[in-house]
C-alpha atoms as a PDB file:
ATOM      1  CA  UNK A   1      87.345 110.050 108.275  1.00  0.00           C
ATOM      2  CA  UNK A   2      90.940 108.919 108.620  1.00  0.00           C
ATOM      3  CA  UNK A   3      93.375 110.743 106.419  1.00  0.00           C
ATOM      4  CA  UNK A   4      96.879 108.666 106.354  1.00  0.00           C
ATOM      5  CA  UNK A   5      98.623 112.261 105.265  1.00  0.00           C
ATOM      6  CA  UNK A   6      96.980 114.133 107.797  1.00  0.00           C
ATOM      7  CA  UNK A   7      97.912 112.013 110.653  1.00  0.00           C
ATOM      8  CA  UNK A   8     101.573 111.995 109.478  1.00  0.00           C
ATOM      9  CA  UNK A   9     102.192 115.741 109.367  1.00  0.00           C
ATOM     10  CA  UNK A  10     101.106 115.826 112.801  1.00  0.00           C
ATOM     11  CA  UNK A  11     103.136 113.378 114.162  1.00  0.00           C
ATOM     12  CA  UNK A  12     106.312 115.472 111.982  1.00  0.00           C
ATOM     13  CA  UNK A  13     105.436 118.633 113.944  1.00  0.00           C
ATOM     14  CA  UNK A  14     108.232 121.018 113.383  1.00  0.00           C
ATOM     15  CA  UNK A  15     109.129 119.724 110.005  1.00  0.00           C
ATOM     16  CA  UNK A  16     109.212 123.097 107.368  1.00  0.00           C
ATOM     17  CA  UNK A  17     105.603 123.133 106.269  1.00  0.00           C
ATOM     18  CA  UNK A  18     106.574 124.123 102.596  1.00  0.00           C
ATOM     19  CA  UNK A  19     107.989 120.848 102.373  1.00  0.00           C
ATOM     20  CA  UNK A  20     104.702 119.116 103.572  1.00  0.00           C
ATOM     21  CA  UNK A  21     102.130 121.547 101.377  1.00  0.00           C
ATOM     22  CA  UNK A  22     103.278 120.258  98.030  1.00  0.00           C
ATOM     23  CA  UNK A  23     101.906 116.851  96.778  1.00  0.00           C
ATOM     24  CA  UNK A  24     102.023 113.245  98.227  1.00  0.00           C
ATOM     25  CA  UNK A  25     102.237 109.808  96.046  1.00  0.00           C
ATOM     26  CA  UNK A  26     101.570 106.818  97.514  1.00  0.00           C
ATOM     27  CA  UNK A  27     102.407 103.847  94.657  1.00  0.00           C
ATOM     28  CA  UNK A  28     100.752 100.346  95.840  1.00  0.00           C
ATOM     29  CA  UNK A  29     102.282  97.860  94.245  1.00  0.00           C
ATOM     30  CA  UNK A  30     102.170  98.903  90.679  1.00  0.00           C
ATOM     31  CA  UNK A  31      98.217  98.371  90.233  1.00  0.00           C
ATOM     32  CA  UNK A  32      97.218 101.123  92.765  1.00  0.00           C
ATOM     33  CA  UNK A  33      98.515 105.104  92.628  1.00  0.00           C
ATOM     34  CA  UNK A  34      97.053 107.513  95.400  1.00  0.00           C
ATOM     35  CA  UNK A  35      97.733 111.177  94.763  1.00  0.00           C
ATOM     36  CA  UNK A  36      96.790 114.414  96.884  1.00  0.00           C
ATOM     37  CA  UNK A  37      97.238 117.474  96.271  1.00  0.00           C
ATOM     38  CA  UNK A  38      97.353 117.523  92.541  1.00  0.00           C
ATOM     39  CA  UNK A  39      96.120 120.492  90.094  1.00  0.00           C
ATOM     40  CA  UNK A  40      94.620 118.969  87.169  1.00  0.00           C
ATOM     41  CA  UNK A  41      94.931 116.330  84.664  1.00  0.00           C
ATOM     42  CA  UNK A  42      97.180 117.097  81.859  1.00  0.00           C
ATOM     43  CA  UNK A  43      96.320 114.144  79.881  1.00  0.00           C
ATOM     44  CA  UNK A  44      94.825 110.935  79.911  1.00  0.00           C
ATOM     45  CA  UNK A  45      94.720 108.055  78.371  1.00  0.00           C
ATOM     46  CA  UNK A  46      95.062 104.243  78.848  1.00  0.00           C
ATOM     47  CA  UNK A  47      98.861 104.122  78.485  1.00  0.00           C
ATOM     48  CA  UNK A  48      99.600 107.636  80.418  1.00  0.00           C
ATOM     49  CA  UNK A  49      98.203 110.210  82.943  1.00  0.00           C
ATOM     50  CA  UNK A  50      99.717 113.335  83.182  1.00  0.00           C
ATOM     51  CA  UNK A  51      98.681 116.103  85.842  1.00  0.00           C
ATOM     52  CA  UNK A  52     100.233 119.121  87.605  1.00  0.00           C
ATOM     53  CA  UNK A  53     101.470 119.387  90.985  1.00  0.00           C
ATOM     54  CA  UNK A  54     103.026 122.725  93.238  1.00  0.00           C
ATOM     55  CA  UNK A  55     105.950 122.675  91.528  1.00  0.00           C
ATOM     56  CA  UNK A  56     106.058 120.673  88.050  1.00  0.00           C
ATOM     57  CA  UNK A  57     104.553 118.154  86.608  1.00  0.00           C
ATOM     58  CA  UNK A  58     103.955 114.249  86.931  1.00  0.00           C
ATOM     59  CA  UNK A  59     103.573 111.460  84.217  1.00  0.00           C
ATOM     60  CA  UNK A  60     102.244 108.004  85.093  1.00  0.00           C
ATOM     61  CA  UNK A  61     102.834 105.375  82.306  1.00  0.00           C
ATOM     62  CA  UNK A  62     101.488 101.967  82.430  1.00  0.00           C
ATOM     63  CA  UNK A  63      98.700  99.929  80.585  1.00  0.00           C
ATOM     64  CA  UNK A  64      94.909  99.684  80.905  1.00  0.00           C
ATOM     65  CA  UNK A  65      94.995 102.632  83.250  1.00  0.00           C
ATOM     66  CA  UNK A  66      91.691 104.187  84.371  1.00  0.00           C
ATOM     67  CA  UNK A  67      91.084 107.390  86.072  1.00  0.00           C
ATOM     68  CA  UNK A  68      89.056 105.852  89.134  1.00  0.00           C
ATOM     69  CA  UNK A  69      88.624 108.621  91.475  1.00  0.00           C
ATOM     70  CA  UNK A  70      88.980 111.944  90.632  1.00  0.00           C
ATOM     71  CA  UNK A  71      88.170 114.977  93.402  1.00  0.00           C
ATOM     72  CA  UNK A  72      89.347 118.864  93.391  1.00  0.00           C
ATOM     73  CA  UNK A  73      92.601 117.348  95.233  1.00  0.00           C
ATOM     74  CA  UNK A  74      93.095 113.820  95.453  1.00  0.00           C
ATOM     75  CA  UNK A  75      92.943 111.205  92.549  1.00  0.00           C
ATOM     76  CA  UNK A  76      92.974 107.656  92.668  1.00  0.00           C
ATOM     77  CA  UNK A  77      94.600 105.705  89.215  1.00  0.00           C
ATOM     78  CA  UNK A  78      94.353 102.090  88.825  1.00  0.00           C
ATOM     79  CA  UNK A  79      95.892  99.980  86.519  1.00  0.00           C
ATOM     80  CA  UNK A  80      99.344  97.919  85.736  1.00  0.00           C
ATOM     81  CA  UNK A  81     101.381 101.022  86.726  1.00  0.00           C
ATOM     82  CA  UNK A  82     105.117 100.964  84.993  1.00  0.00           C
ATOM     83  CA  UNK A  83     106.300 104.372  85.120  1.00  0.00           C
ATOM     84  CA  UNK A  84     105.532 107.308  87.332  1.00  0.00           C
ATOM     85  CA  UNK A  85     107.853 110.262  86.701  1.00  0.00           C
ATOM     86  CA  UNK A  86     108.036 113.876  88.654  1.00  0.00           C
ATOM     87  CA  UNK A  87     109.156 116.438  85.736  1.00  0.00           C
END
């Protein structure tokens, strides 16, 4: 299976690999948020998500969000995303 995160720390090569082992966000146009690499949900709710990453913490605010794929490391949210904060 293609893995868009995979393939891109390959092609980076001899980028610091601390900097690639953390957490990646990909936000698709406010409806859509891709995350790997997370830690665990937080919270969640239909106006916030909240889950912890390698070094903090991250809060996604929106409305009629919905937890739509949810795996040890990689969660899908969808909804009208407004707000997605790195604390």
């Amino acid at each position: 299976m293609f893995n868009f995160f995979e393939e891109i720390k390959k092609s980076v090569g001899s980028i610091d690999p601390n900097i690639l082992n953390t957490y990646n966000i990909i936000n698709i146009s406010g409806k859509i948020l891709y995350v790997e690499g997370h830690m665990g949900l937080t919270m969640l709710s239909k106006e916030m998500i909240a889950f912890k990453v390698k070094r903090g913490r991250v809060m996604v605010e929106g409305k009629e969000l919905v937890m739509y794929e949810l795996t040890e490391n990689t969660m899908k949210i969808v909804g009208q995303i407004s707000k997605v904060e790195v604390l």
